[in-house]
Protein backbone atom coordinates (compact mmCIF):
# COMPACT_ATOMS: atom_id res chain seq x y z
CA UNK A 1 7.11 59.28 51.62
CA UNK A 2 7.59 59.66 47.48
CA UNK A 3 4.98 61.24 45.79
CA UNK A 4 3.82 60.00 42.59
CA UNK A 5 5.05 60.48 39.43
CA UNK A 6 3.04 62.89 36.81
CA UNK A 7 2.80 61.62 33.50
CA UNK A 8 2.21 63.86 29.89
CA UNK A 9 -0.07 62.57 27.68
CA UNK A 10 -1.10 63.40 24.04
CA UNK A 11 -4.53 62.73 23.01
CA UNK A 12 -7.45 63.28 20.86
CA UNK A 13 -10.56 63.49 23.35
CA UNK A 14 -13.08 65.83 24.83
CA UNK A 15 -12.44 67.50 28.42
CA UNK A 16 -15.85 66.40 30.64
CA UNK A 17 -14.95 68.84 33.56
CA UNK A 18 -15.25 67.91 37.76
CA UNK A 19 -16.71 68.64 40.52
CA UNK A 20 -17.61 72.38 40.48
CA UNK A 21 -16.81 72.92 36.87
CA UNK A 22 -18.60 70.08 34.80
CA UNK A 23 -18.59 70.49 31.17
CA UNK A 24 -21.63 68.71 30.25
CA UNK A 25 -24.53 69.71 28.70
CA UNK A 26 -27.40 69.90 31.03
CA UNK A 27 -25.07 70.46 34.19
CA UNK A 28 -24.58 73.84 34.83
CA UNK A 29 -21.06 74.31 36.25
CA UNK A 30 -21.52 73.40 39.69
CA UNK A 31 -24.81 71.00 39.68
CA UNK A 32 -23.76 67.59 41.06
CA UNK A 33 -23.69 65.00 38.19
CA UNK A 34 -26.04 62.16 39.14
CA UNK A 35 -25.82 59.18 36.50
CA UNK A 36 -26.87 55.45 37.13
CA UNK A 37 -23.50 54.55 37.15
CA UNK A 38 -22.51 57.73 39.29
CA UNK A 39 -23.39 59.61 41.55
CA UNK A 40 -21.15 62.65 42.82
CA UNK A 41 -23.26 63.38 46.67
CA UNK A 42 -21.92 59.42 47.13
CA UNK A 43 -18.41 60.40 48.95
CA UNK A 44 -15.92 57.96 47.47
CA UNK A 45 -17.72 57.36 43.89
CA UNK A 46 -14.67 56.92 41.84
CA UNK A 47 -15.91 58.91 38.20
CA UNK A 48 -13.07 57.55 36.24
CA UNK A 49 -13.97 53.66 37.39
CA UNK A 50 -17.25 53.66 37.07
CA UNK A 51 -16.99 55.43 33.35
CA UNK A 52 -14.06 52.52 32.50
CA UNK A 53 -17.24 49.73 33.88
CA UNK A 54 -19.62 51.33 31.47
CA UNK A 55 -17.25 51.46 28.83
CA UNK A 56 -15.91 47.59 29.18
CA UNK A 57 -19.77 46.47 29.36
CA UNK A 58 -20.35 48.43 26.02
CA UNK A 59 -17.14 47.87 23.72
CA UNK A 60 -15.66 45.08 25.84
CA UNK A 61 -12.25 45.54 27.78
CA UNK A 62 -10.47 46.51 24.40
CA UNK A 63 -12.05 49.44 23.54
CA UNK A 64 -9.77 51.86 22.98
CA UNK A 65 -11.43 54.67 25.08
CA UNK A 66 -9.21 55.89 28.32
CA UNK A 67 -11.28 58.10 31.68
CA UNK A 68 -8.59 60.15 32.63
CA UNK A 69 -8.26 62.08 35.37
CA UNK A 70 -6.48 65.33 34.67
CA UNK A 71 -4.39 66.57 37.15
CA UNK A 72 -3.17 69.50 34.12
CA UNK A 73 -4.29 70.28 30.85
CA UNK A 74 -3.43 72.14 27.79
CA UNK A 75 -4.71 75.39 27.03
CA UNK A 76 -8.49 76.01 24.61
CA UNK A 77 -7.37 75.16 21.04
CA UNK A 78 -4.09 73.70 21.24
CA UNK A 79 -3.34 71.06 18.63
CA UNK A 80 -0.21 68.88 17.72
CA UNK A 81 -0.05 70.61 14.11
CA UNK A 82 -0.07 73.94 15.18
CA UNK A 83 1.65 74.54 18.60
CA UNK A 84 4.44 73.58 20.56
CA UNK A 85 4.30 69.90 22.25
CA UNK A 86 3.76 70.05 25.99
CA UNK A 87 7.04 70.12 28.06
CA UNK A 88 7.08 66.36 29.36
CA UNK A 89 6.95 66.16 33.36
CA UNK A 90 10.54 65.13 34.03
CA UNK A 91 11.52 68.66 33.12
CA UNK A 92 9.02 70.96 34.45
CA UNK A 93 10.69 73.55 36.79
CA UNK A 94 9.81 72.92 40.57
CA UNK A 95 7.16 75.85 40.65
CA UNK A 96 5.10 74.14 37.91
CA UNK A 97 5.35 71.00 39.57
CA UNK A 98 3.72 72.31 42.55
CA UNK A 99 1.08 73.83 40.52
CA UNK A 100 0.31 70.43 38.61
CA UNK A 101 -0.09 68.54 41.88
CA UNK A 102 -2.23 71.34 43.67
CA UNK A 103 -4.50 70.50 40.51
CA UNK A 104 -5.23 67.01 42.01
CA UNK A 105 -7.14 68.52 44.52
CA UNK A 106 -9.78 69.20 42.30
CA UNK A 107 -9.23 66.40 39.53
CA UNK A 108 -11.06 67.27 36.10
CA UNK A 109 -11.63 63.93 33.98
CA UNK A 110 -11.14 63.54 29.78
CA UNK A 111 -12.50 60.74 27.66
CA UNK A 112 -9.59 60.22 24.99
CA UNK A 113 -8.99 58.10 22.25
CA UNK A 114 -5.69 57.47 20.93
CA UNK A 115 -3.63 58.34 23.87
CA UNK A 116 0.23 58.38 24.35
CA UNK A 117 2.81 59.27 27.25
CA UNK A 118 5.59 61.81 25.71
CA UNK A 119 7.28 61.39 28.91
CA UNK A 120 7.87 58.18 27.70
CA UNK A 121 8.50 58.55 24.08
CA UNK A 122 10.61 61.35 22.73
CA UNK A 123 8.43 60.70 19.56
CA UNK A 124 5.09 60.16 19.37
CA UNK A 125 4.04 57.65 16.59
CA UNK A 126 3.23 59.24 13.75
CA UNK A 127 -0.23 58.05 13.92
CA UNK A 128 -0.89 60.87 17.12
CA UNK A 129 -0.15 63.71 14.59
CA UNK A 130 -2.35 63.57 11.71
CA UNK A 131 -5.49 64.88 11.44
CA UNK A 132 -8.55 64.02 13.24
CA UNK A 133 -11.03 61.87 10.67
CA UNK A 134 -14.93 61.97 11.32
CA UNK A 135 -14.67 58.42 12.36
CA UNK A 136 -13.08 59.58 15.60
CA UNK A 137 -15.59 61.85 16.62
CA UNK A 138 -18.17 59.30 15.74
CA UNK A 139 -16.36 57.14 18.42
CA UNK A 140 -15.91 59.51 20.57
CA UNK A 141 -19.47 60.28 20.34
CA UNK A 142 -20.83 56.54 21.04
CA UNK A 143 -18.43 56.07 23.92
CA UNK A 144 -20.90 59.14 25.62
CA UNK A 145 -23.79 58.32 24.54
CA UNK A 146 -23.03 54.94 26.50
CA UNK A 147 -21.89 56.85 29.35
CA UNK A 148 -25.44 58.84 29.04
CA UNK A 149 -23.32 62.55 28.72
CA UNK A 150 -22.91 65.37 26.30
CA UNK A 151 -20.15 67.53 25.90
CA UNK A 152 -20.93 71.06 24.00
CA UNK A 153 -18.73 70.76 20.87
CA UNK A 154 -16.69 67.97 19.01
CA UNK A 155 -13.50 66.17 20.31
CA UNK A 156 -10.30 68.25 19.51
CA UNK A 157 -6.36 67.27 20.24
CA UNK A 158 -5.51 67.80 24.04
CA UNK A 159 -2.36 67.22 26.53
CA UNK A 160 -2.69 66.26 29.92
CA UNK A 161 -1.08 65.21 33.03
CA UNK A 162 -2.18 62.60 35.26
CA UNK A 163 -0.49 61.69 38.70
């Protein structure tokens, strides 16, 4: 049996946590997020899904917003400009690759904007490296509102991997 692939990602989003560590305001850490359109005691409530539903309803399906669910992520207060790019999957030594896909066992989700694969480009377009305009965050900010959450702080630059 293969496993599946991880992917790197670039984005500019906010980090919204997971079971056990939810980074919402109003949820302490390990309080169970209960939403309309989710509910976390329901085994086999799929965050991600539901979160994409909201967002298609909203915006319609070409939004532009992505529910990810992180398998990795990139340390507080990295940022394109500033530190080095994320080593892309395909060459992650086998230790780290063991350590990415133990993450899946407790899968932490982003809302992004903006997203790219750099295991797919060598390059990201240009357009993933300047800086973040108000606009953005504006977005970012309507996309939870519609999902009825609040993250403390603004959206920031982020990698991730997904599975």
């Amino acid at each position: 049996m293969s496993l599946p692939p991880i992917f790197t990602h670039i984005a500019y989003g906010v980090v919204l946590g997971g079971p056990g560590s939810w980074n919402l305001v109003g949820y302490s850490g390990a309080e169970q997020v209960r939403l309309p359109w989710f509910d976390e005691t329901v085994p086999g409530h799929d965050f991600a899904a539901g979160a994409e539903l909201q967002l298609d309803a909203e915006f319609g399906a070409e939004h532009g917003f992505t529910v990810s669910t992180v398998v990795d992520l990139s340390p507080a207060g990295w940022a394109p400009q500033t530190a080095a790019p994320p080593v892309p999957a395909g060459r992650l030594a086998v230790d780290e690759v063991e350590r990415v896909r133990a993450g899946a066992l407790a899968p932490r989700y982003a809302l992004v904007l903006l997203e790219t694969v750099v295991d797919c480009d060598d390059d990201p377009p240009p357009s993933m490296w300047i800086t973040n305009g108000s606009q953005w965050d504006a977005d970012l900010d309507q996309a939870l509102n519609t999902l009825g959450l609040k993250v403390p702080g603004m959206g920031d630059w982020l990698w991730f991997r997904t599975m």
